[in-house]
PDB file of N, CA and C in Angstrom:
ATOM      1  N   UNK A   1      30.501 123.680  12.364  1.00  0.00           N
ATOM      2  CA  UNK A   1      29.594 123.007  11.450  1.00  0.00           C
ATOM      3  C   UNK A   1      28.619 122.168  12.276  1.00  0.00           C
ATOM      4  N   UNK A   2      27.664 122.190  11.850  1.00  0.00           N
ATOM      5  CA  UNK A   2      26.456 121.323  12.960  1.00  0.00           C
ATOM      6  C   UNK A   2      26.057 120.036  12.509  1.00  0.00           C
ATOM      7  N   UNK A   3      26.047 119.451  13.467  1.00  0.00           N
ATOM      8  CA  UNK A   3      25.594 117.661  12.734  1.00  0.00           C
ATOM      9  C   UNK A   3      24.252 117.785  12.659  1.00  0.00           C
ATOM     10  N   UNK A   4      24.252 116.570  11.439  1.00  0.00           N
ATOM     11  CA  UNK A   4      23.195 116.318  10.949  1.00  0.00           C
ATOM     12  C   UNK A   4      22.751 115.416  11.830  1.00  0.00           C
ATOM     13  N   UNK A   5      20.825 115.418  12.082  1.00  0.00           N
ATOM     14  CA  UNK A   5      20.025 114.832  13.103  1.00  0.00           C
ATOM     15  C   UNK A   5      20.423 113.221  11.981  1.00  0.00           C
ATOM     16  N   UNK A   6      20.872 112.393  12.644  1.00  0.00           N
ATOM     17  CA  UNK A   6      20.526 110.466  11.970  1.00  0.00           C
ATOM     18  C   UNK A   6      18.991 109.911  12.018  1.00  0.00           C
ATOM     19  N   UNK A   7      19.180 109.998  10.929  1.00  0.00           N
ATOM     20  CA  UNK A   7      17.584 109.641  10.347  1.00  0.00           C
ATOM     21  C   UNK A   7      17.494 108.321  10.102  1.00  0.00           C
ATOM     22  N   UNK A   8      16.360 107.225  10.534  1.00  0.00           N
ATOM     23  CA  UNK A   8      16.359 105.598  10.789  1.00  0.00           C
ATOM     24  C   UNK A   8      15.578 105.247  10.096  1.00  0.00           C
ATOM     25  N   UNK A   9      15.746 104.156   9.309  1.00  0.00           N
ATOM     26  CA  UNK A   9      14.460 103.686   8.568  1.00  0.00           C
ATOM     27  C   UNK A   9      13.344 103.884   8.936  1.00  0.00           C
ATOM     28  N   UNK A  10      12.668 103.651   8.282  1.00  0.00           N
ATOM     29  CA  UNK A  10      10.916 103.245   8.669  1.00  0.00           C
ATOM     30  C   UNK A  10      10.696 102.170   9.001  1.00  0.00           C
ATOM     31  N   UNK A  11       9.847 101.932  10.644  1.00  0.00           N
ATOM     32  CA  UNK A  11       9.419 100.490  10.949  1.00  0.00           C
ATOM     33  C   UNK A  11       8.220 100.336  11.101  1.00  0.00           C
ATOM     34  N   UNK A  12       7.707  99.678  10.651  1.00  0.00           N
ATOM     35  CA  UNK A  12       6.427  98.962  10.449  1.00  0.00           C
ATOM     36  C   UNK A  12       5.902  98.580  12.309  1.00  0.00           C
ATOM     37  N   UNK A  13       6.750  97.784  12.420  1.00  0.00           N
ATOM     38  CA  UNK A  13       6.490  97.660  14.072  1.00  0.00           C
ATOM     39  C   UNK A  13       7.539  98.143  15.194  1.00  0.00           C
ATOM     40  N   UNK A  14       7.028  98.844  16.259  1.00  0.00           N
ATOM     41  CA  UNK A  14       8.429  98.751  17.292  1.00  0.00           C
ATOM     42  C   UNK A  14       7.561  98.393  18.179  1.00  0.00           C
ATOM     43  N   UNK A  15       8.564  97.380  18.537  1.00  0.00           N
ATOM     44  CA  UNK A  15       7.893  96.272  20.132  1.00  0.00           C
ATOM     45  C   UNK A  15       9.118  95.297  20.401  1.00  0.00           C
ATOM     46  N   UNK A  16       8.999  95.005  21.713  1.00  0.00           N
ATOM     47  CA  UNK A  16       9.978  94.506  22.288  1.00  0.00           C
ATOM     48  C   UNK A  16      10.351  93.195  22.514  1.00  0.00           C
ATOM     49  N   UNK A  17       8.677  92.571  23.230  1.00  0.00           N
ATOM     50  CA  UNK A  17       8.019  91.740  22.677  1.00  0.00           C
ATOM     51  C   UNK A  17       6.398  91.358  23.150  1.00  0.00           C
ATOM     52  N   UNK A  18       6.072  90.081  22.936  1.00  0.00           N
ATOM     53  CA  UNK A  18       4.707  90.115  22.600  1.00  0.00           C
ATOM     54  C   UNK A  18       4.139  90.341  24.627  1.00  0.00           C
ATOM     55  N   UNK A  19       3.488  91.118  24.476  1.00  0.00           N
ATOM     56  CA  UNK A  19       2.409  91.441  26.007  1.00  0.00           C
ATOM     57  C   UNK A  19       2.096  89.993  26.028  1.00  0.00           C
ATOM     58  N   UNK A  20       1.491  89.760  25.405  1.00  0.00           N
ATOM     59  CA  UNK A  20       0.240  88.851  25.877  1.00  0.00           C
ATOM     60  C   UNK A  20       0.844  87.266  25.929  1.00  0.00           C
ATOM     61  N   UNK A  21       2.023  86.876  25.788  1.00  0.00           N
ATOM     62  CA  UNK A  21       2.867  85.931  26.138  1.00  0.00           C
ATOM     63  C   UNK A  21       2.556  84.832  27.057  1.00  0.00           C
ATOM     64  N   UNK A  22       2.018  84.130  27.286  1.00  0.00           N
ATOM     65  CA  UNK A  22       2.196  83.295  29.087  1.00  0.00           C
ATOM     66  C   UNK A  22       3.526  83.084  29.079  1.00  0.00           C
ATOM     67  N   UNK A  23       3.350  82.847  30.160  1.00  0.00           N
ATOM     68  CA  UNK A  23       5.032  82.450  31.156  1.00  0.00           C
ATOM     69  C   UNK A  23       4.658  81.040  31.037  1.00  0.00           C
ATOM     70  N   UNK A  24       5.328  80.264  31.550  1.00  0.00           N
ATOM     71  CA  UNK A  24       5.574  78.667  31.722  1.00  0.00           C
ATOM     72  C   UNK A  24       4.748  78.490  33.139  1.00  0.00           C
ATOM     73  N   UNK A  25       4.047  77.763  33.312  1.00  0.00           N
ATOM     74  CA  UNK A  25       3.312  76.893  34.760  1.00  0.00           C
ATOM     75  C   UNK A  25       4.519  76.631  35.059  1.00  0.00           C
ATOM     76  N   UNK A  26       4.636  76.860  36.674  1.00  0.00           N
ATOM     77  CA  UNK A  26       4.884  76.477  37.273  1.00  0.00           C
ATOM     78  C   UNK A  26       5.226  75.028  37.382  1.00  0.00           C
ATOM     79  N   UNK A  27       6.108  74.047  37.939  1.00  0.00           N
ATOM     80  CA  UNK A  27       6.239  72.644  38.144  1.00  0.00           C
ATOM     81  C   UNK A  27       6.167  71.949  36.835  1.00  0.00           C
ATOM     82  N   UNK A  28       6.122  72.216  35.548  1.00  0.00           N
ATOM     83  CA  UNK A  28       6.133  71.676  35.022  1.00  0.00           C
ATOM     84  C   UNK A  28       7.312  71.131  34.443  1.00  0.00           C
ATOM     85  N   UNK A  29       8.876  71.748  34.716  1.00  0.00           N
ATOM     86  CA  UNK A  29       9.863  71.029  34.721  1.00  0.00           C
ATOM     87  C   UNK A  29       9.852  69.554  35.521  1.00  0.00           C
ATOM     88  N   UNK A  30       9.588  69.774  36.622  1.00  0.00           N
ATOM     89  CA  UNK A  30       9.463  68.535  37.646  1.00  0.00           C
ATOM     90  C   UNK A  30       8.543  67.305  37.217  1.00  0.00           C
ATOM     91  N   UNK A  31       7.831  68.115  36.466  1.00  0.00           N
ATOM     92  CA  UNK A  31       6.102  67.074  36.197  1.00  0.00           C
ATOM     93  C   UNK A  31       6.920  66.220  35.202  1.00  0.00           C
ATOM     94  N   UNK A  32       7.551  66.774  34.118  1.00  0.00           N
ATOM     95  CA  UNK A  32       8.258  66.060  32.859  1.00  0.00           C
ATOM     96  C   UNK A  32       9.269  65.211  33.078  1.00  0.00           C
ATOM     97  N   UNK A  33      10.097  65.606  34.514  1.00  0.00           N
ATOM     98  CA  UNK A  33      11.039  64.183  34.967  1.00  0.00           C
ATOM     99  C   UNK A  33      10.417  63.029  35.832  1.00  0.00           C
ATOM    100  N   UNK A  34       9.396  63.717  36.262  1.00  0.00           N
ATOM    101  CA  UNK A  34       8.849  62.522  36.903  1.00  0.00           C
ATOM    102  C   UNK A  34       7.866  61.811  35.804  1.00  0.00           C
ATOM    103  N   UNK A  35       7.491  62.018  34.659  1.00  0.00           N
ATOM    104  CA  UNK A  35       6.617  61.093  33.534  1.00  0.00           C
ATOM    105  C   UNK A  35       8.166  60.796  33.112  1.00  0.00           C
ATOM    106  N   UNK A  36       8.942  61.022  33.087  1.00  0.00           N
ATOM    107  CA  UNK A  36      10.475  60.224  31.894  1.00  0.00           C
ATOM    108  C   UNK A  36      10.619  59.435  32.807  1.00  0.00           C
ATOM    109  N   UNK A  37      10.860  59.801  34.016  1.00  0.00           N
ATOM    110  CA  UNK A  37      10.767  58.637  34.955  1.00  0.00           C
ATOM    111  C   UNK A  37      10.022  57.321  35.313  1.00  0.00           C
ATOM    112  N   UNK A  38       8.546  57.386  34.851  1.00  0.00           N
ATOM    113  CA  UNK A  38       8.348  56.455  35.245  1.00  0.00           C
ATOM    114  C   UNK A  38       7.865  55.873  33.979  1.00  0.00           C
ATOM    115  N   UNK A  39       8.341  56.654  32.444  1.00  0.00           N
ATOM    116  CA  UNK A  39       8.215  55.823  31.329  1.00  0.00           C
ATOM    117  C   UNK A  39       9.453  54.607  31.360  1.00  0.00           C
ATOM    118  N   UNK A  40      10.259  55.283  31.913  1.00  0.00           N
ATOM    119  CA  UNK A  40      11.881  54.259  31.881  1.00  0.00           C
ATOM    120  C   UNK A  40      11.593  53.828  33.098  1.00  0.00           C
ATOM    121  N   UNK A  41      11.347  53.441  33.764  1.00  0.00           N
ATOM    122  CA  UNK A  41      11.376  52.910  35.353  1.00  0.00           C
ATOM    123  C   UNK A  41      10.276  52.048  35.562  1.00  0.00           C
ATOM    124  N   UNK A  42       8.995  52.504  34.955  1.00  0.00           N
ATOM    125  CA  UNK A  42       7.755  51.774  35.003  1.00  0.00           C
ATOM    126  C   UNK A  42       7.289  52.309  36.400  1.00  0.00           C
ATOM    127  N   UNK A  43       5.856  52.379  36.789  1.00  0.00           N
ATOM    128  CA  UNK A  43       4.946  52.870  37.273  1.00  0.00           C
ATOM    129  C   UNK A  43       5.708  53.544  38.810  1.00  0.00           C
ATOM    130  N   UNK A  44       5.374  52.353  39.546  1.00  0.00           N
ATOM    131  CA  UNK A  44       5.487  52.313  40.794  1.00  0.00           C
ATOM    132  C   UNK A  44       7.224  51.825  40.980  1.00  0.00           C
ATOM    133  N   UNK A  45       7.949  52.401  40.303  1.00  0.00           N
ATOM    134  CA  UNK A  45       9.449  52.028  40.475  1.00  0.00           C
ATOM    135  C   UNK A  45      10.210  52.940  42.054  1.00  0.00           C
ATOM    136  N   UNK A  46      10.530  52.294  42.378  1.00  0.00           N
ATOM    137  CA  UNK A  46      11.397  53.296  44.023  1.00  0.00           C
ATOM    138  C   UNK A  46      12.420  53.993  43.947  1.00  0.00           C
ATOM    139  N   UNK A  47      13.070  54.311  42.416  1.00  0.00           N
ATOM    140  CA  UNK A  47      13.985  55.088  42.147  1.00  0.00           C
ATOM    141  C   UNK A  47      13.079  56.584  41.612  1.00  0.00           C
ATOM    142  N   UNK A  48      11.924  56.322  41.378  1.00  0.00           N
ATOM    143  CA  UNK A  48      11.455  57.586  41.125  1.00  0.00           C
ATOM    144  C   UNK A  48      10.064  58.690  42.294  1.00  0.00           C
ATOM    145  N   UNK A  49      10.493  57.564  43.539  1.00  0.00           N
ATOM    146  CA  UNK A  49      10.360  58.409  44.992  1.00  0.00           C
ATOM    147  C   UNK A  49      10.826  59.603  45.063  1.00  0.00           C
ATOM    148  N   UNK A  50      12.142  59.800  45.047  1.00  0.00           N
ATOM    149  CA  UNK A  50      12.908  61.494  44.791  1.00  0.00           C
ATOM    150  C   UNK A  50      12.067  62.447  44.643  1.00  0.00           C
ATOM    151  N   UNK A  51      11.984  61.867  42.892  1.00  0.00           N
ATOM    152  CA  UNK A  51      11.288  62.730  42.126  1.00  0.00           C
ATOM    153  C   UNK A  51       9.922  63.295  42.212  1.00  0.00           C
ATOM    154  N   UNK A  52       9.511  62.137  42.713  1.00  0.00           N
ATOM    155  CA  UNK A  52       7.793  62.271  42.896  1.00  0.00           C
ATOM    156  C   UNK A  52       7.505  63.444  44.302  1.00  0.00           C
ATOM    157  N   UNK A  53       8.592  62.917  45.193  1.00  0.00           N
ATOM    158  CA  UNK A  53       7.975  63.881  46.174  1.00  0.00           C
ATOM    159  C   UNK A  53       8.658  65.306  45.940  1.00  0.00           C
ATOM    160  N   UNK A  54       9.677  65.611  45.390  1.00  0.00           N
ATOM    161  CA  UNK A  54       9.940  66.951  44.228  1.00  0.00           C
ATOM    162  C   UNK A  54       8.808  67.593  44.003  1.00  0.00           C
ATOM    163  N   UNK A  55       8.077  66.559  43.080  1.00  0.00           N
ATOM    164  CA  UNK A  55       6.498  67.196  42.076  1.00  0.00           C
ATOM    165  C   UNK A  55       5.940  67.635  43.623  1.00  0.00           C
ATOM    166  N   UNK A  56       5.495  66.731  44.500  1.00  0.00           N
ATOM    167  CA  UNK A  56       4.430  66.956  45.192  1.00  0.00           C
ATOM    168  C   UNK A  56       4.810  68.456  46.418  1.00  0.00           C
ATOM    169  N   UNK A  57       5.768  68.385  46.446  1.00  0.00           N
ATOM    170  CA  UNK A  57       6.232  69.129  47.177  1.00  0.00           C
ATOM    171  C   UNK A  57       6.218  70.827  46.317  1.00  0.00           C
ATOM    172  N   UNK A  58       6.569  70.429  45.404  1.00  0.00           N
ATOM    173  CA  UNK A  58       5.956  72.166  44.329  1.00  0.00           C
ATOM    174  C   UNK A  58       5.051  72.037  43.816  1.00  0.00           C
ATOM    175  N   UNK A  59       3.634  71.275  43.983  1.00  0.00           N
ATOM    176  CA  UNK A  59       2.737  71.394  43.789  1.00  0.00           C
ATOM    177  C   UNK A  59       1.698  71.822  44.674  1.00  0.00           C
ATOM    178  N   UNK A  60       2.112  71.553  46.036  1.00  0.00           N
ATOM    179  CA  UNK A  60       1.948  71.839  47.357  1.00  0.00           C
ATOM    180  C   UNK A  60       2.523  73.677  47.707  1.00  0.00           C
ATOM    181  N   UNK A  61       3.420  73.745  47.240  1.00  0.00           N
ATOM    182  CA  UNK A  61       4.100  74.988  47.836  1.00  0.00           C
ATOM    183  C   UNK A  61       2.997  76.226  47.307  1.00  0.00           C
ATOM    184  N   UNK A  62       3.614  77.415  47.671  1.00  0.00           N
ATOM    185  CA  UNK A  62       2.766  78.205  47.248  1.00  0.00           C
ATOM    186  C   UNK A  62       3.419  78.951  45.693  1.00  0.00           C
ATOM    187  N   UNK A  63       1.908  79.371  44.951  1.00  0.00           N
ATOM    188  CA  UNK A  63       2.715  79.743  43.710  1.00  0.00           C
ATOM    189  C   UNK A  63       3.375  80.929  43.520  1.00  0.00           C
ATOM    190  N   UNK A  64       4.050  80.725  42.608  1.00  0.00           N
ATOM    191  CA  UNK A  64       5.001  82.205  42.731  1.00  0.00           C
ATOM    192  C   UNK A  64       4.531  83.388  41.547  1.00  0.00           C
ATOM    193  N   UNK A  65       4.635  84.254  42.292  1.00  0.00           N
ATOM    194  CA  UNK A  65       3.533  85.532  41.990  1.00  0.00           C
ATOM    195  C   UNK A  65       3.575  85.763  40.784  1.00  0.00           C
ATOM    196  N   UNK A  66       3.041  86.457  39.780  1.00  0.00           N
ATOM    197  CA  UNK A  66       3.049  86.882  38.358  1.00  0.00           C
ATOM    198  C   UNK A  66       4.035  88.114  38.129  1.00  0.00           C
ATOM    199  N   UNK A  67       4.936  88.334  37.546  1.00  0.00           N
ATOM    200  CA  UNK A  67       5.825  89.436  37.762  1.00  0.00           C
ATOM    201  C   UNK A  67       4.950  90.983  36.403  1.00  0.00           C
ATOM    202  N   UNK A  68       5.372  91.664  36.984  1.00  0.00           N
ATOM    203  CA  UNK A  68       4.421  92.864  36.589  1.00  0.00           C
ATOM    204  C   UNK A  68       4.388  93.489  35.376  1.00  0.00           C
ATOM    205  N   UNK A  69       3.464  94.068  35.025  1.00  0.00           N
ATOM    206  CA  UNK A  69       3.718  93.904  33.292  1.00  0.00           C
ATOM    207  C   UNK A  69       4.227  95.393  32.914  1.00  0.00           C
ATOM    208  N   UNK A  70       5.021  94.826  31.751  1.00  0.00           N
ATOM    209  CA  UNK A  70       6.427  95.838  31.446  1.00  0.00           C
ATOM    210  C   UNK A  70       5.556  96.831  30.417  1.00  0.00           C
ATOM    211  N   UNK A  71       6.021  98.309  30.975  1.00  0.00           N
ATOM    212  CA  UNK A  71       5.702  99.186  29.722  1.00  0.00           C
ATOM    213  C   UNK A  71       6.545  99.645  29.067  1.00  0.00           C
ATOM    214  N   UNK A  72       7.616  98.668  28.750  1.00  0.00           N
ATOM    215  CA  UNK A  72       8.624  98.885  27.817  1.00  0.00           C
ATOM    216  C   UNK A  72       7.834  99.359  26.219  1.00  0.00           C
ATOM    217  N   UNK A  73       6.943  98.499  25.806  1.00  0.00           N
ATOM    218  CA  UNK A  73       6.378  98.730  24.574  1.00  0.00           C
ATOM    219  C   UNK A  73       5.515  99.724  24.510  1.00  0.00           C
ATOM    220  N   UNK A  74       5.042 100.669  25.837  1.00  0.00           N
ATOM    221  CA  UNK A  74       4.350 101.860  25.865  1.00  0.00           C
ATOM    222  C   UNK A  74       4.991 103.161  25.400  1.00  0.00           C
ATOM    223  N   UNK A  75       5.816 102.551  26.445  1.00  0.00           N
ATOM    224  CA  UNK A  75       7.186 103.895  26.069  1.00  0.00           C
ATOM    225  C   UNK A  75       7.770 103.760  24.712  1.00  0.00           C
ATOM    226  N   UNK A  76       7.656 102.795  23.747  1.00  0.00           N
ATOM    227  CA  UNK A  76       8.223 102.500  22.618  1.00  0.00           C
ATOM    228  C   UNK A  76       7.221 103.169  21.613  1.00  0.00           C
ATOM    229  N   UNK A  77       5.981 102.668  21.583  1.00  0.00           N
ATOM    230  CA  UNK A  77       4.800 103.664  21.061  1.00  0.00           C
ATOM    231  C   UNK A  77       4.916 105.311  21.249  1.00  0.00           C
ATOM    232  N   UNK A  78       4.783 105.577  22.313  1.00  0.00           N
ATOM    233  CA  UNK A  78       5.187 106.973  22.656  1.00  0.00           C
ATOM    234  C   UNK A  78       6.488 107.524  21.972  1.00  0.00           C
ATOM    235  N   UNK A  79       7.348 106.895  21.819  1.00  0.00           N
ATOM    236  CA  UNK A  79       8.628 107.378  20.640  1.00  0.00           C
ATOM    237  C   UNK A  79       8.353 106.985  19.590  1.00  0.00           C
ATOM    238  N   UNK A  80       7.568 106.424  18.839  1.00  0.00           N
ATOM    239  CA  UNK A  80       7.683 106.283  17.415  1.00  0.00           C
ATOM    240  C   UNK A  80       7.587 107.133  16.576  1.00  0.00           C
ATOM    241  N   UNK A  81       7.113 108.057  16.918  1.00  0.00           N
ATOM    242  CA  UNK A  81       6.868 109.172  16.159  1.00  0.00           C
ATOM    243  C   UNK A  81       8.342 109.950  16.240  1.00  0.00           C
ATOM    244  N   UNK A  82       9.125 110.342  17.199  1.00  0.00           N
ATOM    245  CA  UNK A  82      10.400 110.324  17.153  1.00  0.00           C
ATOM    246  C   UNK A  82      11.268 109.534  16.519  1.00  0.00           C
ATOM    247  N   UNK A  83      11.346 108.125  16.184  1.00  0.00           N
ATOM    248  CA  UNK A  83      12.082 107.412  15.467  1.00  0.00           C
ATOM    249  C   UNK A  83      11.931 107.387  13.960  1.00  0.00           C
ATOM    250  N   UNK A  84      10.540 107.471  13.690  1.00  0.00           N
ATOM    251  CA  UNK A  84      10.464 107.080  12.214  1.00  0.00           C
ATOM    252  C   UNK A  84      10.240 107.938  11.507  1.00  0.00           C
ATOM    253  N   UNK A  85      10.278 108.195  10.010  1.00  0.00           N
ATOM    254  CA  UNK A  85      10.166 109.222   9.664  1.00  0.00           C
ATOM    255  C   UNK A  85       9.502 109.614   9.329  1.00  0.00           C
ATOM    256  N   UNK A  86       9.103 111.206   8.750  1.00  0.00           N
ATOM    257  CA  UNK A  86       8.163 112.140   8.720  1.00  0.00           C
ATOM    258  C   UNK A  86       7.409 112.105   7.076  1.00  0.00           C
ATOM    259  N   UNK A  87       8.246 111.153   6.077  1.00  0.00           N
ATOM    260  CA  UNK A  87       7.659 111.133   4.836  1.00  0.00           C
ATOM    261  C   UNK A  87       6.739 109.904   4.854  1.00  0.00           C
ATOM    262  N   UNK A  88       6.570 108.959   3.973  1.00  0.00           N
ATOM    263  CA  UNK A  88       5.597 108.369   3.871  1.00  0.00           C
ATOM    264  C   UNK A  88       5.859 106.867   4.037  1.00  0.00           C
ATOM    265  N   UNK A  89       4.602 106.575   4.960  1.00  0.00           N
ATOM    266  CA  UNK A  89       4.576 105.206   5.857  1.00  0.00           C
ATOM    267  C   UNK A  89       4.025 103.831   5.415  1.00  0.00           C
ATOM    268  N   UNK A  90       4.305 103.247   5.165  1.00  0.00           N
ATOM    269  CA  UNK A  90       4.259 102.337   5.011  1.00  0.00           C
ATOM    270  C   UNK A  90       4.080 100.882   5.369  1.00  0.00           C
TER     271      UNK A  90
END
């Protein structure tokens, strides 16, 4: 007896997620402990030396490269027509 092909709803969208996304800047974890820092500490406080030269030191460094863009959602386009079905779309 032969199986039947599994037939999947209809989707409106298939994507993985959004392309056009930014990533997070760089240093900006560091940037946010060193402003908590010197909201609680006040300006020029010497407990938030550490920190400061942290910031300056990854602000200084070099940045880290953009990682390459995924054609997960190309290849997902390219199957849709395989996934969804052949009656009427919606």
């Amino acid at each position: 007896m032969a199986h039947k092909p599994i037939r999947l709803p209809p989707l409106k969208v298939l994507r993985v997620h959004d392309p056009k996304r930014r990533a997070e800047p760089h240093c900006v974890a560091v940037m946010s402990t060193v402003l908590a820092c010197w909201a609680s500490a006040g300006y020029n406080a010497a407990g938030c030396a550490a920190v400061e030269n942290q910031l300056r030191a990854c602000m200084d460094g070099p940045k880290p490269t953009p990682p390459g863009a995924s054609t997960v959602n190309y290849h997902l386009a390219r199957m849709k027509k395989h996934v969804t079905s052949r009656g009427k779309e919606t």
